[in-house]
C-alpha atoms as a PDB file:
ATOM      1  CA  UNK A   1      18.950 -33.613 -14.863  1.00  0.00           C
ATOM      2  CA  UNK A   2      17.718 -31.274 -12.513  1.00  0.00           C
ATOM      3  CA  UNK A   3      18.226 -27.481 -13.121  1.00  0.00           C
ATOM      4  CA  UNK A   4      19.440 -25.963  -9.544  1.00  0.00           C
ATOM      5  CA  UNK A   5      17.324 -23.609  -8.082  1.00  0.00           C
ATOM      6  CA  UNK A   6      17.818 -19.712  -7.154  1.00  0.00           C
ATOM      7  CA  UNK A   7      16.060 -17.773  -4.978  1.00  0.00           C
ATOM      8  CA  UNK A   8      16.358 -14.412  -5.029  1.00  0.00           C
ATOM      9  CA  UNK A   9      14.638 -10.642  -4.940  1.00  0.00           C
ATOM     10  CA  UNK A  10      15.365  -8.226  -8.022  1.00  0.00           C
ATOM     11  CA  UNK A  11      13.896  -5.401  -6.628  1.00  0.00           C
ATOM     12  CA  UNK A  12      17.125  -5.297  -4.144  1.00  0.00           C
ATOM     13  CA  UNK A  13      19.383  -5.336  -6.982  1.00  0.00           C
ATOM     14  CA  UNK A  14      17.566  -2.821  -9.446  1.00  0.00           C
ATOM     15  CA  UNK A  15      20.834  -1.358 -10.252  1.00  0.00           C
ATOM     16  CA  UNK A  16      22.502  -4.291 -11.818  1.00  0.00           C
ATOM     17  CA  UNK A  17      19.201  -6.785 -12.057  1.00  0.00           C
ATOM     18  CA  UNK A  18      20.457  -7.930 -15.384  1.00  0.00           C
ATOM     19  CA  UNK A  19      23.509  -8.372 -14.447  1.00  0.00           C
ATOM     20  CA  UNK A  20      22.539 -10.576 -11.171  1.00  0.00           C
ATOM     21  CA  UNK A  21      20.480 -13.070 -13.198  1.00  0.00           C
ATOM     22  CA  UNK A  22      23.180 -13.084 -15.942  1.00  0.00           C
ATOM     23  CA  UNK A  23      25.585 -14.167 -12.385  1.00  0.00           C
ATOM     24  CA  UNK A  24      22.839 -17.053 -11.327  1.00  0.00           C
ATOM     25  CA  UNK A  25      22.558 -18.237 -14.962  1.00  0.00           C
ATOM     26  CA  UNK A  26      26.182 -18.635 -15.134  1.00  0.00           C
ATOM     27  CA  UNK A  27      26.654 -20.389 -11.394  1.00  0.00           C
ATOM     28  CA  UNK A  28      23.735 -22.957 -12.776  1.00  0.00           C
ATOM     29  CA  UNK A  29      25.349 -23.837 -16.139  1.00  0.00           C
ATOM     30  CA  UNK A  30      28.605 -24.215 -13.463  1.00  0.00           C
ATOM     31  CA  UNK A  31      26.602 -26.817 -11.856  1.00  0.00           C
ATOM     32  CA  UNK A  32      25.530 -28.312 -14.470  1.00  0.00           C
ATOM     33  CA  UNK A  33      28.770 -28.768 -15.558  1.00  0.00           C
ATOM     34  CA  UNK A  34      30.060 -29.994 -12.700  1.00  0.00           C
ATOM     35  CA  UNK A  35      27.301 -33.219 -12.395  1.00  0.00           C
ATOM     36  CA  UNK A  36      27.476 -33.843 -16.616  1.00  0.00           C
ATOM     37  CA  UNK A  37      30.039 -35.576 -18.215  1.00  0.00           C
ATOM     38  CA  UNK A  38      33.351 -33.800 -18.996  1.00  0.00           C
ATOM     39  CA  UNK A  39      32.948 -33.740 -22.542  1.00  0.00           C
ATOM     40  CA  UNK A  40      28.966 -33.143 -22.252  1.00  0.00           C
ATOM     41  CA  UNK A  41      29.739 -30.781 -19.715  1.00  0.00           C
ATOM     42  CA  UNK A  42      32.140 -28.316 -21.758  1.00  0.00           C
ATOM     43  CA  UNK A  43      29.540 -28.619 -24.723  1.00  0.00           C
ATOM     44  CA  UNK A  44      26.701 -27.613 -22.462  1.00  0.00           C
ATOM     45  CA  UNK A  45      28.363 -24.812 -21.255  1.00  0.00           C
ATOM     46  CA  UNK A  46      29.439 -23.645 -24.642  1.00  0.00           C
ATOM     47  CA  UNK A  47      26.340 -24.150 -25.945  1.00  0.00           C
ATOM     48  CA  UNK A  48      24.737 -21.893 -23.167  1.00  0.00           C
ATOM     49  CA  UNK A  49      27.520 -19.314 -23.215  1.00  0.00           C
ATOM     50  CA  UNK A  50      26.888 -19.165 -27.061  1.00  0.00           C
ATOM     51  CA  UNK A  51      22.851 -18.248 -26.732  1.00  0.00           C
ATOM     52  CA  UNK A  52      23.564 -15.505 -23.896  1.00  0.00           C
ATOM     53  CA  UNK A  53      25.522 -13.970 -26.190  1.00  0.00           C
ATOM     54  CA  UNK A  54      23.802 -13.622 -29.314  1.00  0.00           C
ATOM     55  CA  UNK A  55      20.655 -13.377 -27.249  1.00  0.00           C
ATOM     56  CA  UNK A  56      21.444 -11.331 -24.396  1.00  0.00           C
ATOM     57  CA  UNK A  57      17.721 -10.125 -24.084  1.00  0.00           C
ATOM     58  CA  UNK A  58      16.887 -13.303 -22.656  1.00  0.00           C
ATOM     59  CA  UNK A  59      18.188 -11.785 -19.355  1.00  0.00           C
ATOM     60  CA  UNK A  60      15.952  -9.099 -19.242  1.00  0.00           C
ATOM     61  CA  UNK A  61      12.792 -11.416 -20.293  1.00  0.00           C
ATOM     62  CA  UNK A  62      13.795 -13.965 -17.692  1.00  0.00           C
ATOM     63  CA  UNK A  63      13.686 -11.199 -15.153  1.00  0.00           C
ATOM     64  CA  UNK A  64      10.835  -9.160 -16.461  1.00  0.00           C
ATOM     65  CA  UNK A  65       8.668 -12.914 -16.182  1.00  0.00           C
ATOM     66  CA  UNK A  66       9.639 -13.258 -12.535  1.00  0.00           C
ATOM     67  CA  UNK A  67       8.982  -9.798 -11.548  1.00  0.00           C
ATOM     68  CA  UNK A  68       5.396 -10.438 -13.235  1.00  0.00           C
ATOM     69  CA  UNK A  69       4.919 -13.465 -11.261  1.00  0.00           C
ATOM     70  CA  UNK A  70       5.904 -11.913  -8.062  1.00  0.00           C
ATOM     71  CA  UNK A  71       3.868  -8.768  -8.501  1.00  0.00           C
ATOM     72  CA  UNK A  72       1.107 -11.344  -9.395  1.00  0.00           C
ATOM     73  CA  UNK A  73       1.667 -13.714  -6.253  1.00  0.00           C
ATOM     74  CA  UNK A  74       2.032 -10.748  -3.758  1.00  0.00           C
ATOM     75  CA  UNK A  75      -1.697  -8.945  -5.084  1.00  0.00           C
ATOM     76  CA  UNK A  76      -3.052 -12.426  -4.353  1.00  0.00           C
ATOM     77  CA  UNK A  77      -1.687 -12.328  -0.788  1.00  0.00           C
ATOM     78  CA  UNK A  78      -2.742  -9.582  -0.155  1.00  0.00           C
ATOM     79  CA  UNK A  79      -5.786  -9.542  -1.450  1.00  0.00           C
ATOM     80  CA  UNK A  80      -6.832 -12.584   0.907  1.00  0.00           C
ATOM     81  CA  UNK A  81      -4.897 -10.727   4.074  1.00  0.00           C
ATOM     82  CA  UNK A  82      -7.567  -7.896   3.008  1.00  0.00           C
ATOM     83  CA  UNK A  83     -10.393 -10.561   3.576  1.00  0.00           C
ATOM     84  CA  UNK A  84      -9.165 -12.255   6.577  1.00  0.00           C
ATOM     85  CA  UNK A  85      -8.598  -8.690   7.775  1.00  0.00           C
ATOM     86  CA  UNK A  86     -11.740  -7.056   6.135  1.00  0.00           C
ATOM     87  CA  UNK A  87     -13.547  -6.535  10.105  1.00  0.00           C
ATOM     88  CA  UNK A  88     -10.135  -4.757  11.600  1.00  0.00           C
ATOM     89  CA  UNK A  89      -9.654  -2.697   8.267  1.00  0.00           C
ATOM     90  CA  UNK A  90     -13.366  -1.193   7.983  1.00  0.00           C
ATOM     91  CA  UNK A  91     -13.402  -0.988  12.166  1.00  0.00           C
ATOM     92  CA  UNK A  92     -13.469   2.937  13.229  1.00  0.00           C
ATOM     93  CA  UNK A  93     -10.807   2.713  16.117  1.00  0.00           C
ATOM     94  CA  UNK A  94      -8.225   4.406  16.287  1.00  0.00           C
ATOM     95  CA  UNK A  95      -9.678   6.134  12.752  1.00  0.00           C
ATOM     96  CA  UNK A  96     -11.381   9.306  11.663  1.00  0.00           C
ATOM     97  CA  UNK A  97     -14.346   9.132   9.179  1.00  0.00           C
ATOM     98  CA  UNK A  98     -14.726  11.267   6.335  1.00  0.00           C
ATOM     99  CA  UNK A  99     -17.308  12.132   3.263  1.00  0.00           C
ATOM    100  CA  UNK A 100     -20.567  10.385   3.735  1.00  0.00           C
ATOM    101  CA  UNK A 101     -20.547   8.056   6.840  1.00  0.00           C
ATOM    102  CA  UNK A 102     -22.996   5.782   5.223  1.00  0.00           C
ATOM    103  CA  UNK A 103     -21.223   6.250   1.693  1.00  0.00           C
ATOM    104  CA  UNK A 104     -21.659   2.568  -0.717  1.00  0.00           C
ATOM    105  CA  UNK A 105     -17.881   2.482  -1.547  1.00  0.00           C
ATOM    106  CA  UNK A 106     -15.364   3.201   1.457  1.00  0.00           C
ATOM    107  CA  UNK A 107     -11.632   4.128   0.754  1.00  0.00           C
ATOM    108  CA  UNK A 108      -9.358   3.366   3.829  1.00  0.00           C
ATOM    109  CA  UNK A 109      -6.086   5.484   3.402  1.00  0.00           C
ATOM    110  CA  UNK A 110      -3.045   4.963   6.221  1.00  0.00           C
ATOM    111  CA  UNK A 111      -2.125   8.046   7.306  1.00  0.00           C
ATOM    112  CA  UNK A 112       0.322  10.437   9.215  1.00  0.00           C
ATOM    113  CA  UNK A 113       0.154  14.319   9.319  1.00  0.00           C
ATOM    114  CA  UNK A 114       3.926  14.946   8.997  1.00  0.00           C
ATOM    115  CA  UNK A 115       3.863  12.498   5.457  1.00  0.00           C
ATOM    116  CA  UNK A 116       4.426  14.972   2.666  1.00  0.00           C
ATOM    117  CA  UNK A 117       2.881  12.182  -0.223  1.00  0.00           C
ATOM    118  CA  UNK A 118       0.419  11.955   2.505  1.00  0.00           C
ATOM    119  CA  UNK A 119      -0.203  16.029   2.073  1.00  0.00           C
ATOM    120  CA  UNK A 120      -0.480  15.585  -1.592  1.00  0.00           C
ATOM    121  CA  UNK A 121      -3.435  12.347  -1.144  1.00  0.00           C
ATOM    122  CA  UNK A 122      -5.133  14.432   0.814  1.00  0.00           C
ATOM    123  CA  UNK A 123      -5.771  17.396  -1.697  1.00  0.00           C
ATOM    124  CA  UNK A 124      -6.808  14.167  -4.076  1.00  0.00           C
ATOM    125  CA  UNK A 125      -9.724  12.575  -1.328  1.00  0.00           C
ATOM    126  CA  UNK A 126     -10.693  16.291  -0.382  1.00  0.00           C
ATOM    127  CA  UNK A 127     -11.249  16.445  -4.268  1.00  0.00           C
ATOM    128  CA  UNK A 128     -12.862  13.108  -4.236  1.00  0.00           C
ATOM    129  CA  UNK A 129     -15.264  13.601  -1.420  1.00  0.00           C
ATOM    130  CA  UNK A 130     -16.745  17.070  -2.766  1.00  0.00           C
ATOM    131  CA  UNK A 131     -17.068  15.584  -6.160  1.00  0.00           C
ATOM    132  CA  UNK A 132     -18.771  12.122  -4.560  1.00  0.00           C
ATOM    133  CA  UNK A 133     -21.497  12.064  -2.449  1.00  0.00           C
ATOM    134  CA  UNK A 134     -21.692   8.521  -1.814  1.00  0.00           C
ATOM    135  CA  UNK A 135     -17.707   7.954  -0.891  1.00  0.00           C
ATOM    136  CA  UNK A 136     -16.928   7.078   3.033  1.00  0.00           C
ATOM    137  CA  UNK A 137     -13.190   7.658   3.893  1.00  0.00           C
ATOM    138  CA  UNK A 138     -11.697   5.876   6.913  1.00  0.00           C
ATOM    139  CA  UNK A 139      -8.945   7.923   7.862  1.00  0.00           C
ATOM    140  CA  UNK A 140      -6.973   5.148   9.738  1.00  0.00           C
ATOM    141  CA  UNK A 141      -3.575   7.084  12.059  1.00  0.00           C
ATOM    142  CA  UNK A 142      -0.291   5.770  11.321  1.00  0.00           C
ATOM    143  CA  UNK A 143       1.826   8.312  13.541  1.00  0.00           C
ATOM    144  CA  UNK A 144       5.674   6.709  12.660  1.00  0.00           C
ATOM    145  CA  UNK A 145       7.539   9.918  11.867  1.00  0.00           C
ATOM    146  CA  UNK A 146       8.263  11.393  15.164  1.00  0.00           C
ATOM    147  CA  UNK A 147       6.261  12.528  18.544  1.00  0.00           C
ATOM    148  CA  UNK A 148       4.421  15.413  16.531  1.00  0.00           C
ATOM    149  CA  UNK A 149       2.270  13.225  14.019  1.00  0.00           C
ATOM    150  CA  UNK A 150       1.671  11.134  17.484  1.00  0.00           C
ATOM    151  CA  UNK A 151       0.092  13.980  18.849  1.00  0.00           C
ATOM    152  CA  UNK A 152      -1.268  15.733  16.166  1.00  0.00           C
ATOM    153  CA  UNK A 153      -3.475  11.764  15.679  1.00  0.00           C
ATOM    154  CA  UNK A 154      -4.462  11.883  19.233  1.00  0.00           C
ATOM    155  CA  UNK A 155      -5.813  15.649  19.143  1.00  0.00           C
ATOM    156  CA  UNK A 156      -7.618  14.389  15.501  1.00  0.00           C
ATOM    157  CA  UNK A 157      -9.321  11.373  17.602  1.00  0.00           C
ATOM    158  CA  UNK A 158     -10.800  13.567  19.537  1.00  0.00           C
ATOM    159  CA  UNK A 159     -12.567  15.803  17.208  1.00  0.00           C
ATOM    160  CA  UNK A 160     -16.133  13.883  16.671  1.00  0.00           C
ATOM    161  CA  UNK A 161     -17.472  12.795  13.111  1.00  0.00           C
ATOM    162  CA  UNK A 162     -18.919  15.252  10.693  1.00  0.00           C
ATOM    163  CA  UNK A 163     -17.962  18.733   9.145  1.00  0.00           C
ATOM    164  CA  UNK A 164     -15.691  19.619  11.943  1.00  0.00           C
ATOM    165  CA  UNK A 165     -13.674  16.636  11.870  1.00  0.00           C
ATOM    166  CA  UNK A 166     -13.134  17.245   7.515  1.00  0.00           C
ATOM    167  CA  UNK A 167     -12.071  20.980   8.958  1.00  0.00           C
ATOM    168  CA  UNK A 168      -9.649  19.815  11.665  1.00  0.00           C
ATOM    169  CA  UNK A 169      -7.717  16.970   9.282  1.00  0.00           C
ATOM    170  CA  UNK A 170      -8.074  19.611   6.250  1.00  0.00           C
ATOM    171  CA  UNK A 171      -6.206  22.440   9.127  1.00  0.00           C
ATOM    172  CA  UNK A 172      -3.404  19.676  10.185  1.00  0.00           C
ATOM    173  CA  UNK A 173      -2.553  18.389   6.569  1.00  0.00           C
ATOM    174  CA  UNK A 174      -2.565  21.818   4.880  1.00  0.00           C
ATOM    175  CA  UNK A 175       0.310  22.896   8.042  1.00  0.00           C
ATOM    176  CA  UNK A 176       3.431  23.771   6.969  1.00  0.00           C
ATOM    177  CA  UNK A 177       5.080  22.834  10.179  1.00  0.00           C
ATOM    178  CA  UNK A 178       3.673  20.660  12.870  1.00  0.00           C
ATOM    179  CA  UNK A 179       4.745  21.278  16.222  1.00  0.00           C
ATOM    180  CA  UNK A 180       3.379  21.600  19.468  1.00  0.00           C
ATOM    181  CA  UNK A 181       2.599  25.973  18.782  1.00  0.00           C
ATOM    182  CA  UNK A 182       0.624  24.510  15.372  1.00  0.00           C
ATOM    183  CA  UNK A 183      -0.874  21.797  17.202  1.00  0.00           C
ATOM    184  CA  UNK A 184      -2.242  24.204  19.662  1.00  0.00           C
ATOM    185  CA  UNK A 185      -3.469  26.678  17.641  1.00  0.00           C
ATOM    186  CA  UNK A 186      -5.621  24.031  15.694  1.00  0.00           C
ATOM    187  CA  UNK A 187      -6.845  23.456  18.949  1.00  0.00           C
ATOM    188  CA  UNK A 188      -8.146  26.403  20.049  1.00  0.00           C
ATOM    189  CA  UNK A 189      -9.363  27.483  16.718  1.00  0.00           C
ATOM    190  CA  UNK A 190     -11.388  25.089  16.304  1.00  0.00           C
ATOM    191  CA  UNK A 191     -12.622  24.773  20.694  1.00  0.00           C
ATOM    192  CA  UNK A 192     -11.189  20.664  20.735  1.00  0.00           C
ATOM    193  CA  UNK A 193     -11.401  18.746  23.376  1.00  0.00           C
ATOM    194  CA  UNK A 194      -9.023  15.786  23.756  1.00  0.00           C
ATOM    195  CA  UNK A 195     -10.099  12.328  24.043  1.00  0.00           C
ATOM    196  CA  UNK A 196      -8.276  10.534  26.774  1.00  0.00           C
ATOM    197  CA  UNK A 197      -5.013   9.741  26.165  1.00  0.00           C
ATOM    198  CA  UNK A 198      -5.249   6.017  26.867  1.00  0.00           C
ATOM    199  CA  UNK A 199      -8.535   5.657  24.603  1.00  0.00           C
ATOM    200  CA  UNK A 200      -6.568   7.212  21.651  1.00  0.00           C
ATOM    201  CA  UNK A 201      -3.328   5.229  21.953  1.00  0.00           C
ATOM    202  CA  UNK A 202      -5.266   1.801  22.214  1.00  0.00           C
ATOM    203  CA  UNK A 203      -6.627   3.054  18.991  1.00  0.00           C
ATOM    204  CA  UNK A 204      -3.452   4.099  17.129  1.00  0.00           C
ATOM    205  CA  UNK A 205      -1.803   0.682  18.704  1.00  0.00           C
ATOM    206  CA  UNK A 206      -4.827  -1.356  16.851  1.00  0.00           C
ATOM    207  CA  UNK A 207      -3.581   0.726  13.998  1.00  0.00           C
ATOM    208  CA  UNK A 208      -0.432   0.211  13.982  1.00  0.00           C
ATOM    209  CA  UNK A 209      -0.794  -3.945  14.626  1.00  0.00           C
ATOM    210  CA  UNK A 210      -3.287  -3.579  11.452  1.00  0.00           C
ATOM    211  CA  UNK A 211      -0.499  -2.053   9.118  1.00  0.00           C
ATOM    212  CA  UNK A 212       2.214  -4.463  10.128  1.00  0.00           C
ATOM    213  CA  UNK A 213      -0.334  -7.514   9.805  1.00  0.00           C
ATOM    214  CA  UNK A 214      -1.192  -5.382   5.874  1.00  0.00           C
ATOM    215  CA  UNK A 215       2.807  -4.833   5.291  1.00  0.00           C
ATOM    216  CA  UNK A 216       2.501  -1.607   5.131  1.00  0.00           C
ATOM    217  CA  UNK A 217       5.982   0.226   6.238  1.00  0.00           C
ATOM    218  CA  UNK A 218       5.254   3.663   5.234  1.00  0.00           C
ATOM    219  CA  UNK A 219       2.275   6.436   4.567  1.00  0.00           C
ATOM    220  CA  UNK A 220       0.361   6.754   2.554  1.00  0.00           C
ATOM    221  CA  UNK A 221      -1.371   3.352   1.727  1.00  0.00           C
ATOM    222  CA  UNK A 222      -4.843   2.970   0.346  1.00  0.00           C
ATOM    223  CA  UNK A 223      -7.350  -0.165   0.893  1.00  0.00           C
ATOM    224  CA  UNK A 224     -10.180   0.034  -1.641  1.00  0.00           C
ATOM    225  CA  UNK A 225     -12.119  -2.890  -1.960  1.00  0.00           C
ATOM    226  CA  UNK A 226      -9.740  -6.207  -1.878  1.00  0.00           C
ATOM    227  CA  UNK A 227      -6.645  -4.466  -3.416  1.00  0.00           C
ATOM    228  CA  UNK A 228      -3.578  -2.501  -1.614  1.00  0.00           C
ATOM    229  CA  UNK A 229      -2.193   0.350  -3.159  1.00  0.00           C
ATOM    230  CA  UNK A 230       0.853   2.193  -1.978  1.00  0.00           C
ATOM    231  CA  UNK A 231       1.979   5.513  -2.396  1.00  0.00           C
ATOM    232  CA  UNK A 232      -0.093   8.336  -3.549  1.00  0.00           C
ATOM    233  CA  UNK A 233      -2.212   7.683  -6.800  1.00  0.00           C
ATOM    234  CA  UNK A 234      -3.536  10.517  -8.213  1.00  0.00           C
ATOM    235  CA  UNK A 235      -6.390  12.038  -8.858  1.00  0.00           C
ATOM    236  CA  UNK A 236      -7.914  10.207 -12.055  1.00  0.00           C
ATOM    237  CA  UNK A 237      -6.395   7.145 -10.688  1.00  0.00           C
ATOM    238  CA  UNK A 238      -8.408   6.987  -7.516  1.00  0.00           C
ATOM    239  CA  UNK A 239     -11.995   7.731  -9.432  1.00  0.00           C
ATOM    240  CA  UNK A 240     -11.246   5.026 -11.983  1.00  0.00           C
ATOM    241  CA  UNK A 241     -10.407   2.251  -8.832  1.00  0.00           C
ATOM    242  CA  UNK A 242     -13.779   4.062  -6.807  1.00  0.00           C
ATOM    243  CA  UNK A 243     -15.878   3.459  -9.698  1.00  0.00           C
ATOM    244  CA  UNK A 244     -14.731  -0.001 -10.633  1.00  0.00           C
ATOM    245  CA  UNK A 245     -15.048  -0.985  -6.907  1.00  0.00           C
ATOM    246  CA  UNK A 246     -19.052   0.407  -6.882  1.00  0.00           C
ATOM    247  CA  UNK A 247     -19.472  -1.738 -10.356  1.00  0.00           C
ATOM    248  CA  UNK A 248     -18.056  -5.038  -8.612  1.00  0.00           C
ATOM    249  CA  UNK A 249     -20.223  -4.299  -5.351  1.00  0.00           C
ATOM    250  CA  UNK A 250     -23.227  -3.817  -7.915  1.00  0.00           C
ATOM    251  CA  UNK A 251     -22.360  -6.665  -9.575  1.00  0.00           C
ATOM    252  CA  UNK A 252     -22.181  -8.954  -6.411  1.00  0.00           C
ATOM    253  CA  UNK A 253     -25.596  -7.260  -5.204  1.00  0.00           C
ATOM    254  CA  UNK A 254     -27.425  -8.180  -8.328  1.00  0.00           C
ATOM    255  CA  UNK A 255     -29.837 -11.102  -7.832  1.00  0.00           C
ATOM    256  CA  UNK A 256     -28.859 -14.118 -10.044  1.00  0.00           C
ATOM    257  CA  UNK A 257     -31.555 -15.042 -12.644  1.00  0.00           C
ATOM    258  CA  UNK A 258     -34.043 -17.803 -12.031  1.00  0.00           C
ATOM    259  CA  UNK A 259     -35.266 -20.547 -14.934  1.00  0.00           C
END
């Protein structure tokens, strides 16, 4: 006899996940009722009744083992996306390079300059890039909270690599309000000249198709190496996953022994 087969999410029922698998437990042993026996069939569902009650922790195992094997699954997914994607994600369009251009490990962080989480990542790579010489940081625009962050990407694509360029995204992620008077100012202070505005949005539109193609719905996100991270990890975080990264690329780069 076959057990009947649920498929669900937990994470869009956080507030009662117990109780939801307790409901899909309950509509199986119904099932399994229905094809058994009468008499097998009341003794089955007795019998199952009986267990979720004296062991009512089973729920939250059950669910804690398929959230595993989800988180598992979706890190494996994504970690071959990253591959098949690996030329688009480390490609400089629509992108602003930071740190050392020619850096051994490269952290790619999605981006927009209204994002406050994307505020407090930024303090974290600035951090990051003055403490390590060899990082490169793709800086790849993700302008999806309003027509500001649009423009405030498009006047940062103009701005060419090197110590300007750290000044100019340090100047628009340290503003407290980003409007077109803010936007300006950066502007002049700093003599930009805008790129054309056709160049820039074919970049942030290669962008943009990147992130959907990645799943990523929201700033910030971080690529670093073949894993996805969302959200804003902090500080020690981020140097542990940089220097595990430059261990697996120097462990890959090692020559294999001969006999």
């Amino acid at each position: 006899m076959k057990l009947p087969i649920f498929a669900f999410t937990p994470s869009r029922f956080t507030p009662s996940r117990n109780l939801f698998l307790a409901c899909c437990i309950t509509l199986a042993c119904a099932d399994l009722a229905q094809a058994a026996p009468a008499k097998e069939s009341v003794e089955l569902e007795q019998a199952l009744t009986k267990l979720l009650q004296e062991r009512p922790e089973l729920v939250r195992e059950a669910l804690n083992t398929l959230e595993q094997r989800e988180s598992t699954n979706r890190a494996l997914r994504e970690k071959q996306l990253i591959v098949q994607l690996s030329n688009a994600i480390n490609a400089e369009t629509g992108s602003t390079v930071l740190g050392n251009p020619n850096g051994d490990v490269t952290l790619v962080e999605f981006i927009d300059y209204h994002c406050g989480y994307c505020k407090q990542l930024s303090a974290n790579v600035e951090a990051l890039i003055a403490k390590d010489p060899q990082l490169r940081v793709l800086v790849k625009h993700l302008p999806i909270l309003g027509e500001e962050s649009a423009q405030a990407a498009q006047l940062m694509l103009g701005v060419s690599p090197g110590a300007k360029a750290q000044q100019v995204h340090k100047a628009l992620m340290g503003a407290s309000k980003l409007d077109s008077a803010t936007l300006h100012a950066i502007e002049t202070q700093f003599q930009l000249s805008r790129s054309p505005q056709a160049v820039t949005n074919k970049g942030l539109a290669e962008v943009q198709v990147l992130a959907d193609q990645l799943g990523i719905q929201g700033t910030p996100a971080i690529v670093l190496g073949e894993a996805l991270f969302r959200g804003a990890p902090d500080l020690s975080s981020l140097e542990a996953l940089i220097q595990a990264q430059r261990q697996q690329l120097k462990t890959k780069s090692k020559p294999l022994a001969s006999f």
